[in-house]
N, C-alpha and C. Protein backbone atom coordinates (compact mmCIF):
# COMPACT_ATOMS: atom_id res chain seq x y z
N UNK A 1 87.71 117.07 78.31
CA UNK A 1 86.62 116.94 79.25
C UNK A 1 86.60 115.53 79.86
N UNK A 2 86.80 114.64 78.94
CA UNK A 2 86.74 112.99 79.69
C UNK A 2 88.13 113.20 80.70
N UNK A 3 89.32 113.72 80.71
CA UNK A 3 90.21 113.51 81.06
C UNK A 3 90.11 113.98 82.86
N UNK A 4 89.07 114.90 82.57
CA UNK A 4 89.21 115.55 83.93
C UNK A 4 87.83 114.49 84.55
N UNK A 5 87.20 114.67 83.72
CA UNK A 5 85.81 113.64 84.63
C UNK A 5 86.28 112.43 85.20
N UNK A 6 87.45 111.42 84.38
CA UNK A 6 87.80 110.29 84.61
C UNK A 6 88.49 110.86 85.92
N UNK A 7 89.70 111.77 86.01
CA UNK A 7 90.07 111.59 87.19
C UNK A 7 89.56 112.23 88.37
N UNK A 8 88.56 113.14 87.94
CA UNK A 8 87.61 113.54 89.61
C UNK A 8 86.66 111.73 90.28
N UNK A 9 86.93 110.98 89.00
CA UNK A 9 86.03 110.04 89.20
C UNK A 9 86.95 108.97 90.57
N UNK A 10 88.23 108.82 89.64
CA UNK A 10 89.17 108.45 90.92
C UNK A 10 89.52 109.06 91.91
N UNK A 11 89.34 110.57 92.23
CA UNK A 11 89.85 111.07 93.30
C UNK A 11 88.31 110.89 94.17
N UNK A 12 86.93 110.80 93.83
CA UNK A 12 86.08 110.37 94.46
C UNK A 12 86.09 109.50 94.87
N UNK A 13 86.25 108.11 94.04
CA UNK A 13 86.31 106.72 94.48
C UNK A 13 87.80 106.61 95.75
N UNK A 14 88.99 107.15 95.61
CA UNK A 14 89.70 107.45 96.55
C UNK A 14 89.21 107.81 97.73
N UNK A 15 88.84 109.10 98.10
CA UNK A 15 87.89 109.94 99.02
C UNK A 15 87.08 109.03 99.63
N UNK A 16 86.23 108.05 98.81
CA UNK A 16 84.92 107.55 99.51
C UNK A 16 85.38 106.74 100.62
N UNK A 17 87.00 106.04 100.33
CA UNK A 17 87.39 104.98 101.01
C UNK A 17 88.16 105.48 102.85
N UNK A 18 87.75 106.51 103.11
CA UNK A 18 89.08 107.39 104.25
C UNK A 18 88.21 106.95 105.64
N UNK A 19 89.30 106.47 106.11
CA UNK A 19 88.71 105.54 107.52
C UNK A 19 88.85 106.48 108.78
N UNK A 20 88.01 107.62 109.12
CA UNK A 20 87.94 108.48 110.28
C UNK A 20 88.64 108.12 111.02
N UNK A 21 88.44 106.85 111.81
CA UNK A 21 88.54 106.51 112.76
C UNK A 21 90.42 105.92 112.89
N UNK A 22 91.33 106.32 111.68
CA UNK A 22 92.75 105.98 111.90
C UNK A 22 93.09 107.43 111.75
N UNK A 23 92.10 108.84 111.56
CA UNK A 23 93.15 109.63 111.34
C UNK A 23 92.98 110.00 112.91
N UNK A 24 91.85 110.02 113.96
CA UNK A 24 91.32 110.13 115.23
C UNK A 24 92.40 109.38 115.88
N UNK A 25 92.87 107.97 115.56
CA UNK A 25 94.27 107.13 116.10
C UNK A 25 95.34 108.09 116.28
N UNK A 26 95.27 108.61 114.86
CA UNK A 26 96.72 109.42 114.83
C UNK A 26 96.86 110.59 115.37
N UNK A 27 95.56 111.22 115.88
CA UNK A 27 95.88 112.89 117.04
C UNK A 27 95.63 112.28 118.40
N UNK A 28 94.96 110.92 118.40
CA UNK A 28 95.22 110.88 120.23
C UNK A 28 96.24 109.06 120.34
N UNK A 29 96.71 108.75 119.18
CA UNK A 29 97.63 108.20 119.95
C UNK A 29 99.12 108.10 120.24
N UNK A 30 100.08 107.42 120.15
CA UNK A 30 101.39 107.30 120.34
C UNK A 30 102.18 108.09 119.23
N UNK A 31 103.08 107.62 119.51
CA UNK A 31 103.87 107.92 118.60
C UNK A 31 104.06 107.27 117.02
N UNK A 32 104.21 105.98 117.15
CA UNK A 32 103.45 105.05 115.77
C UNK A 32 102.48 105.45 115.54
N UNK A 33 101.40 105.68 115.95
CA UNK A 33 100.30 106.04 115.20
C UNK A 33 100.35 107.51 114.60
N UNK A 34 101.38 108.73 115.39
CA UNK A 34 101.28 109.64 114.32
C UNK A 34 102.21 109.51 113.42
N UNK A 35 103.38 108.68 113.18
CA UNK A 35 103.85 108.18 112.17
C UNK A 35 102.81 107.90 110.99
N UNK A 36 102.41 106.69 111.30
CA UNK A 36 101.53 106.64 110.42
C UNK A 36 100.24 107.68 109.68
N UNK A 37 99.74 108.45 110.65
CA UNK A 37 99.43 109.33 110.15
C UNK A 37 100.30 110.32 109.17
N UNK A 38 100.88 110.76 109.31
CA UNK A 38 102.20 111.71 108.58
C UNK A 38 102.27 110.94 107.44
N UNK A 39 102.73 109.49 107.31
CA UNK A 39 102.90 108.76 106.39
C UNK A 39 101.83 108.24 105.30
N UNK A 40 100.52 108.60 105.82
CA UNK A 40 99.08 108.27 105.42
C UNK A 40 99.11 109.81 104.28
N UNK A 41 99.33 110.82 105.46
CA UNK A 41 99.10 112.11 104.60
C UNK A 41 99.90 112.78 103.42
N UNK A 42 101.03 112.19 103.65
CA UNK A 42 102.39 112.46 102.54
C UNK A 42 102.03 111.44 101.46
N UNK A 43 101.24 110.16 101.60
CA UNK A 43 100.76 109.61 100.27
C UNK A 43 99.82 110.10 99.14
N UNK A 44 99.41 111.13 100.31
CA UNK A 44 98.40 112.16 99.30
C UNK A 44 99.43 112.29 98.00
N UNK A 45 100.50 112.58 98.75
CA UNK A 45 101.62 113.40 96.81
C UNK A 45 101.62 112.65 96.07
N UNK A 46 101.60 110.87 96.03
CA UNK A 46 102.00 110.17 95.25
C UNK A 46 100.45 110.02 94.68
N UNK A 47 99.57 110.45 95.32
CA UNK A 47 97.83 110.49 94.51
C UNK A 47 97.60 111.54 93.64
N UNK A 48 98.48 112.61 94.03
CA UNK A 48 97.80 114.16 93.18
C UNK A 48 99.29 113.49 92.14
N UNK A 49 100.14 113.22 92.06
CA UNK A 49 101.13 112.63 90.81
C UNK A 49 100.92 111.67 90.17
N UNK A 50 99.95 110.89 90.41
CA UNK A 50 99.17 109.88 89.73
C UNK A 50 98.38 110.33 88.97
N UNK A 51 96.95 111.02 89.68
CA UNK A 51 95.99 111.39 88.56
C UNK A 51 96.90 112.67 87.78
N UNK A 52 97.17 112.84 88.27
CA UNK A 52 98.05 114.17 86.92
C UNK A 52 98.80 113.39 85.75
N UNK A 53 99.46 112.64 85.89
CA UNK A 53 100.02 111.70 84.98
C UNK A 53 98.75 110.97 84.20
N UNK A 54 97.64 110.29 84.50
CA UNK A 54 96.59 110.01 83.88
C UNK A 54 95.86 111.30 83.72
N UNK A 55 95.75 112.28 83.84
CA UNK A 55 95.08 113.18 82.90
C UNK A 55 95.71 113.53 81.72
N UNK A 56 97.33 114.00 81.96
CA UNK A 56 98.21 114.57 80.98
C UNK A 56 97.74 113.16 79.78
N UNK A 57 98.38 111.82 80.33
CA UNK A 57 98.24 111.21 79.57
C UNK A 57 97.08 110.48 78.62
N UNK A 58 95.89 110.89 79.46
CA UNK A 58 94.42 110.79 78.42
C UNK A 58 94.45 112.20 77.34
N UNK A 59 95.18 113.60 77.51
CA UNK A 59 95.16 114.94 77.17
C UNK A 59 96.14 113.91 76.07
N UNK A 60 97.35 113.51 75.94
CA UNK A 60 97.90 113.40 74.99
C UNK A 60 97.32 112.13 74.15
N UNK A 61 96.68 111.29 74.73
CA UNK A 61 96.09 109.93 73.76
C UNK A 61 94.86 110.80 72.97
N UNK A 62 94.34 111.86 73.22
CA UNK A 62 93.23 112.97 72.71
C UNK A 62 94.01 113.02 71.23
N UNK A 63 95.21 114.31 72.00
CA UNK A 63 95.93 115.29 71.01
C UNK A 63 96.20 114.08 69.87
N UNK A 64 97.09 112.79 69.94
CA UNK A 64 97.53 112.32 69.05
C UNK A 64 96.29 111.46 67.77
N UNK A 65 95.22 111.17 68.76
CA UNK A 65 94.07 110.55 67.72
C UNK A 65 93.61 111.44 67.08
N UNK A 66 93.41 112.96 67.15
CA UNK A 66 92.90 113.94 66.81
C UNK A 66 93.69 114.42 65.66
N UNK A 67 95.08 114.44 65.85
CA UNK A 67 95.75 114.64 64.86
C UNK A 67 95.96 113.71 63.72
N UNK A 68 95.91 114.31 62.51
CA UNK A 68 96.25 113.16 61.43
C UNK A 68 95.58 112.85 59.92
């Protein structure tokens, strides 16, 4: 239960920070800017592989104190 609360807690604190006004850059402007957009949105993967790695790994700091 902490494992999942901790990381909805970071994917909130993530979330809170999203600047409207660069993803609005990136559908009406150039070409760099939808780069960057694309490149903004493909970082999402390296966020959902983060908190998954800190959940697994609060799930196993659980399993191993628990055991014994």
């Amino acid at each position: 239960m902490f494992g999942f609360v901790a990381v909805g807690c970071l994917w909130w604190l993530y979330l809170d920070r999203i600047d409207e006004a660069a993803v609005e850059r990136a559908y009406a402007g150039g070409v760099w800017e939808l780069l960057t957009g694309f490149a903004w949105g493909y970082a999402h993967l390296a966020i959902f592989a983060g908190l998954t790695a800190v959940a697994v790994g609060i799930e196993l700091a659980i399993g191993e104190a628990t055991e014994g």
